[in-house]
Protein backbone atom coordinates (compact mmCIF):
# COMPACT_ATOMS: atom_id res chain seq x y z
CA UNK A 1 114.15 189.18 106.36
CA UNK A 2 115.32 192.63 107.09
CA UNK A 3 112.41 192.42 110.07
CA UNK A 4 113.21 189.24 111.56
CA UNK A 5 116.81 190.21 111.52
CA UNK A 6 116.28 193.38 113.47
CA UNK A 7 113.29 191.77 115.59
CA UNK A 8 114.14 192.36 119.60
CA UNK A 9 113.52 188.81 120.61
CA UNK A 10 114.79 189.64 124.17
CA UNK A 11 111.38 190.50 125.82
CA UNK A 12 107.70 188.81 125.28
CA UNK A 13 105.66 190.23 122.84
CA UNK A 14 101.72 190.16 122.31
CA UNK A 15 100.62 188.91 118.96
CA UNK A 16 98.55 192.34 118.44
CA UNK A 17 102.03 193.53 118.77
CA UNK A 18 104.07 191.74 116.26
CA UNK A 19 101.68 192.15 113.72
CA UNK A 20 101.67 195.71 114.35
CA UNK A 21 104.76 196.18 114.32
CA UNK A 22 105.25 194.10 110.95
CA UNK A 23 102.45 195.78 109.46
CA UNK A 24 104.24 199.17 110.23
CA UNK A 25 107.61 197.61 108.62
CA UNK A 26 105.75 196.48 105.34
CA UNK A 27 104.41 199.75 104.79
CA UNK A 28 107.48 201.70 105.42
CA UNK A 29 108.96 199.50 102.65
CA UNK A 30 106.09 199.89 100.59
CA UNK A 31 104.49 197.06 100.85
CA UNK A 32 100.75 197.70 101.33
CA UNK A 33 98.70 194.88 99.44
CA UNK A 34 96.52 193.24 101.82
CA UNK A 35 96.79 190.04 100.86
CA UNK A 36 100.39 190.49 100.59
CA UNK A 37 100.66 191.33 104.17
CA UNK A 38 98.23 189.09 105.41
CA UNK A 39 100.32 186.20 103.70
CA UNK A 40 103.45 187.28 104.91
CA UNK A 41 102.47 187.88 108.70
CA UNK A 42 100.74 184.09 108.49
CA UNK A 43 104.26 183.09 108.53
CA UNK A 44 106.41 185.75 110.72
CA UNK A 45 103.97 186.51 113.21
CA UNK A 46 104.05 182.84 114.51
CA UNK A 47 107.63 182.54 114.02
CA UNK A 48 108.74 185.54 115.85
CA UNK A 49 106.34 184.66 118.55
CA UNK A 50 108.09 181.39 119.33
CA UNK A 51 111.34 182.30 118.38
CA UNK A 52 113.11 181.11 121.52
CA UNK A 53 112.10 177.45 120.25
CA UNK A 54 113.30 177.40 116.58
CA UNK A 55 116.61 179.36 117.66
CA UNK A 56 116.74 176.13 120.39
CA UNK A 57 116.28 174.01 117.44
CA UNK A 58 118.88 175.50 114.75
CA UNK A 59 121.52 175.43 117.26
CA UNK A 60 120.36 172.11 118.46
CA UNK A 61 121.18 170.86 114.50
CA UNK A 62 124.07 173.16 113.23
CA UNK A 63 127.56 172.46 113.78
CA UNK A 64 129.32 175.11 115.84
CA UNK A 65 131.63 176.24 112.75
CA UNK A 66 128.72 176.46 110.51
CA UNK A 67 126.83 178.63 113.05
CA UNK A 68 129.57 181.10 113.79
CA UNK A 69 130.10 181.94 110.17
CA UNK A 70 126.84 182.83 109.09
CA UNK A 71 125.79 186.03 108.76
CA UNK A 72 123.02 187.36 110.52
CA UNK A 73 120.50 187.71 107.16
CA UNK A 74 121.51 183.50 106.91
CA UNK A 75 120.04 182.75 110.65
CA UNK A 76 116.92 184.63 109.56
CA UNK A 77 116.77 182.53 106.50
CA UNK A 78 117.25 179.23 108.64
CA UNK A 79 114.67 180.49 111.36
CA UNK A 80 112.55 180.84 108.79
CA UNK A 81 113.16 176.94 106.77
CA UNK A 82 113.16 175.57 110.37
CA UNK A 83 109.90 176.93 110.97
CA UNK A 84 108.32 176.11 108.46
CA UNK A 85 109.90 172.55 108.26
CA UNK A 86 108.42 172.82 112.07
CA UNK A 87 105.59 173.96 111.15
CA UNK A 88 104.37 171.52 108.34
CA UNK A 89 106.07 168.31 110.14
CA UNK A 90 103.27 169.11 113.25
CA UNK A 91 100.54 169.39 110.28
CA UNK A 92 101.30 166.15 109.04
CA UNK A 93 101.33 164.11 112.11
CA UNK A 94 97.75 166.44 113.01
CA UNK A 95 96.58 164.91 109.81
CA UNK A 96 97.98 161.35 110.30
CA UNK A 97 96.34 161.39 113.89
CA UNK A 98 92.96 162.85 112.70
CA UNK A 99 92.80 159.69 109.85
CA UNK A 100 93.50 157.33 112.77
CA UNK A 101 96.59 156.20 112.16
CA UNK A 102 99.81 156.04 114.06
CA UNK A 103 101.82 158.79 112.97
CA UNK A 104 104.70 157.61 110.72
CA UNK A 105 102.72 155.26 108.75
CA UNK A 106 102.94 154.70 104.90
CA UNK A 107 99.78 156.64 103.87
């Protein structure tokens, strides 16, 4: 959280770039296990690198008064749900398409 909060989502970053950057992050905070980093860049890399999007979509769904009282560690948190809510509602409908069905169907 503590790199997502302090991410500088005002320019365009490269992928190579994020992930560096995270990497570097990880390690400062001791956080070296491969697998470990691996797993946690899965998710941050491609969040941070559409960032613009999911901040368009928490807005879109918080009330005003809820928004200006959070803190900024919160909005990472809720970037992060609405991601991943994002994130596994396109995987769904991928795999409802794939099966032939029209997505929304009982399965």
């Amino acid at each position: 959280l503590k790199f997502i909060t302090g991410w500088n989502d005002q320019g365009a970053h490269a992928e190579r770039e994020v992930r560096e950057s995270l990497c570097e992050h990880l390690a400062e905070e001791g956080i070296e296990h491969s697998a470990s980093v691996a797993r946690l860049g899965a998710t941050v890399v491609p969040l941070l690198l559409d960032l613009r999007r999911i901040d368009a979509m928490v807005v879109k769904n918080l009330k005003v008064e809820v928004a200006r009282n959070l803190k900024s560690v919160q909005v990472s948190i809720v970037r992060v749900v609405t991601f991943e809510l994002d994130r596994e509602q396109k995987a769904a409908k991928e795999t409802t398409q794939r099966k032939g069905r029209p997505s929304g169907e009982d399965r």
